[in-house]
Protein backbone atom coordinates (compact mmCIF):
# COMPACT_ATOMS: atom_id res chain seq x y z
CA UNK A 1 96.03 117.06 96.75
CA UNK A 2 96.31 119.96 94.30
CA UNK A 3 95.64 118.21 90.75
CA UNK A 4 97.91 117.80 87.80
CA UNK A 5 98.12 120.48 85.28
CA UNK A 6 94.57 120.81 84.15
CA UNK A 7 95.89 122.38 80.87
CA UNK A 8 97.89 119.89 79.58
CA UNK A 9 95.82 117.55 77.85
CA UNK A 10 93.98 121.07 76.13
CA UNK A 11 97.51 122.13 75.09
CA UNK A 12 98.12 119.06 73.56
CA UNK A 13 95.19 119.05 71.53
CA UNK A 14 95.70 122.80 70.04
CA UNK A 15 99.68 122.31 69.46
CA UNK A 16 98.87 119.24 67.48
CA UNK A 17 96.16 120.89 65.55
CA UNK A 18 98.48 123.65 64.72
CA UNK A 19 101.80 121.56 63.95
CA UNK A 20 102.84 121.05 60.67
CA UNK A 21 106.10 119.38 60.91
CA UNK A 22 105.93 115.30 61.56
CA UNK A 23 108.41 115.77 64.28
CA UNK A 24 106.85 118.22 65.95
CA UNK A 25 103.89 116.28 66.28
CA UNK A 26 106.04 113.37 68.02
CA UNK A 27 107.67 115.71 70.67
CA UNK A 28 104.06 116.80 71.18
CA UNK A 29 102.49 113.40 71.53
CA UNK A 30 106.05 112.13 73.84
CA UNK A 31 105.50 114.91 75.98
CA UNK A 32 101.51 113.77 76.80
CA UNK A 33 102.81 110.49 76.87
CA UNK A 34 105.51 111.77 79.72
CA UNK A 35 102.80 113.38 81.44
CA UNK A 36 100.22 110.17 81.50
CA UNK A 37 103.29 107.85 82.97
CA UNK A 38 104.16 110.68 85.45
CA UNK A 39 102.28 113.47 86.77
CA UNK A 40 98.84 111.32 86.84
CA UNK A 41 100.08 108.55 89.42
CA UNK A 42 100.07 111.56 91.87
CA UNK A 43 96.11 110.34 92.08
CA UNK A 44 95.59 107.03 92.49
CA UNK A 45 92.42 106.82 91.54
CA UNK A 46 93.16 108.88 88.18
CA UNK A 47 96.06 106.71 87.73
CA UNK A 48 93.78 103.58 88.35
CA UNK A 49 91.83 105.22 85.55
CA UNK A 50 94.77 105.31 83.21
CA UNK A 51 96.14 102.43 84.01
CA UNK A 52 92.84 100.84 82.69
CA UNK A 53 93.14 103.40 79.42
CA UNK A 54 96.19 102.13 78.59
CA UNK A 55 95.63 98.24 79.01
CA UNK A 56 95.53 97.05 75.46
CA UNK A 57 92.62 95.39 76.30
CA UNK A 58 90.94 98.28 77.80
CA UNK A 59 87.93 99.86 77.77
CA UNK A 60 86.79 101.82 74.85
CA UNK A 61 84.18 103.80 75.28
CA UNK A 62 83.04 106.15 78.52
CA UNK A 63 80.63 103.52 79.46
CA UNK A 64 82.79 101.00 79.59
CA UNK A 65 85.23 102.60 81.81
CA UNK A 66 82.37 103.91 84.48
CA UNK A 67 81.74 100.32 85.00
CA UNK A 68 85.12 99.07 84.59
CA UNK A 69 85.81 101.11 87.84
CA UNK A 70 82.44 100.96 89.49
CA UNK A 71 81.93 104.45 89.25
CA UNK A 72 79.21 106.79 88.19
CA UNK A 73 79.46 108.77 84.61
CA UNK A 74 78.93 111.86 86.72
CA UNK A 75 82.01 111.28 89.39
CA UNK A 76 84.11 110.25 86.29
CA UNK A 77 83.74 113.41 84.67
CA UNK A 78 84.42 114.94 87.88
CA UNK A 79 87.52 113.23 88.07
CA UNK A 80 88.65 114.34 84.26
CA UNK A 81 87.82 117.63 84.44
CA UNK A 82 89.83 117.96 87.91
CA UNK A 83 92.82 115.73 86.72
CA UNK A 84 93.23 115.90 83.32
CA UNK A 85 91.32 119.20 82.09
CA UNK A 86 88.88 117.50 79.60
CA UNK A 87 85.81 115.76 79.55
CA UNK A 88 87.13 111.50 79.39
CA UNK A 89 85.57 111.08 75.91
CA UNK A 90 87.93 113.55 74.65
CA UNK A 91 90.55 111.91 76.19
CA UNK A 92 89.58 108.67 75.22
CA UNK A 93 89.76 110.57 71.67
CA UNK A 94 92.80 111.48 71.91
CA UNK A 95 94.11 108.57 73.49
CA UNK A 96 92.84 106.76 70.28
CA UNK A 97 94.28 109.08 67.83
CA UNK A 98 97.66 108.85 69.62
CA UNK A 99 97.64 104.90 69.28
CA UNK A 100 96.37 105.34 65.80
CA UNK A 101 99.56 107.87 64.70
CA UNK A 102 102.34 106.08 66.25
CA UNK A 103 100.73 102.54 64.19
CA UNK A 104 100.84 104.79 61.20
CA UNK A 105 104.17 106.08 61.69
CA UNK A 106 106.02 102.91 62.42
CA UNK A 107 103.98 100.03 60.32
CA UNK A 108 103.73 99.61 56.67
CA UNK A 109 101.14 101.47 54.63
CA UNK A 110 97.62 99.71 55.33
CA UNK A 111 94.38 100.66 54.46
CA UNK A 112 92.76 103.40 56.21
CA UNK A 113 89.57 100.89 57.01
CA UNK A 114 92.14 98.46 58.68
CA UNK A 115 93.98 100.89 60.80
CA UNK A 116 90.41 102.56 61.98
CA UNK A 117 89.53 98.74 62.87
CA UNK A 118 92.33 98.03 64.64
CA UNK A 119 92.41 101.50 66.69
CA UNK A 120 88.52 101.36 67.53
CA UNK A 121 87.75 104.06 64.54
CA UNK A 122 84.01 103.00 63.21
CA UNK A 123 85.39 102.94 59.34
CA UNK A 124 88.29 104.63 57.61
CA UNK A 125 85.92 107.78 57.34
CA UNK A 126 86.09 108.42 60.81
CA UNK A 127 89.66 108.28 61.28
CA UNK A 128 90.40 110.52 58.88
CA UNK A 129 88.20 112.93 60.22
CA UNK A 130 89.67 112.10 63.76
CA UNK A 131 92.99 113.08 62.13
CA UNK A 132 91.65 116.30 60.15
CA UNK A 133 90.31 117.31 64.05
CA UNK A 134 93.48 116.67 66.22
CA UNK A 135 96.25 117.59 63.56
CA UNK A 136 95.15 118.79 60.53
CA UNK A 137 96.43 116.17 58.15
CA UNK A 138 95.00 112.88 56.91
CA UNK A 139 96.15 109.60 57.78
CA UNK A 140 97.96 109.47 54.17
CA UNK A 141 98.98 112.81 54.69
CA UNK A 142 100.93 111.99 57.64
CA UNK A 143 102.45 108.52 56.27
CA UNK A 144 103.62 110.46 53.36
CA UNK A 145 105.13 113.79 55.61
CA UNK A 146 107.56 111.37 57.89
CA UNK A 147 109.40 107.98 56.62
CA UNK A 148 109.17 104.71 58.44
CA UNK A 149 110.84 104.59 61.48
CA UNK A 150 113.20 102.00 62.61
């Protein structure tokens, strides 16, 4: 089975770094969140994989994943690079940062320590410079660009 555009998630990453409308960064993010619910079920055990990702209760880290799905670290990056184009701690990365936007987009101003604890950031530090490295912009700078949606 030929695998899923391997350029995707890499396209992603350099669109949203170079973005500087709010609503270009949602089309951007909606159309890697088409791609996850679509084009990676065509591997079930990729999809297995995301299916895991996307559980809120999911695994977090890479080694928590490898032995969620009794795998080794090796044959999981195997199975990223193949699938999805990127090493599965920059996925997870992104993955976070996507969960992390959307909360700051659609919930009242928090924060930036309590939004990086409730999205897995280690302190509001690190998710800003998670959101300096994926779009350019800080958390505040983001709230402030787009208004709450409804």
């Amino acid at each position: 089975m030929p695998p899923v555009n391997n350029t995707l998630v890499r396209k992603v990453i350099d669109r949203l770094r170079t973005a500087e409308e709010p609503s270009t960064r949602q089309t951007i993010l909606a159309t890697f969140g088409h791609w996850k619910t679509t084009s990676a079920g065509k591997h079930r055990q990729f999809h297995r994989v995301l299916t895991l990702l996307h559980d809120a209760d999911g695994p977090r880290s890479v080694s928590e994943l490898r032995t969620a799905l009794g795998i080794s670290e090796r044959h999981l990056q195997r199975l990223f690079r193949a699938q999805a184009g990127v090493p599965p701690k920059l996925y997870l990365r992104l993955l976070r940062f996507e969960r992390a936007y959307h909360f700051l987009l659609n919930h009242p101003p928090l924060p930036n320590a309590e939004v990086a604890f409730r999205h897995g950031f280690a302190d509001g530090a690190h998710l800003s410079r998670e959101f300096r490295s994926f779009c350019g912009a800080t958390p505040r700078m983001v709230r402030t660009a787009a208004p709450l949606s409804s």
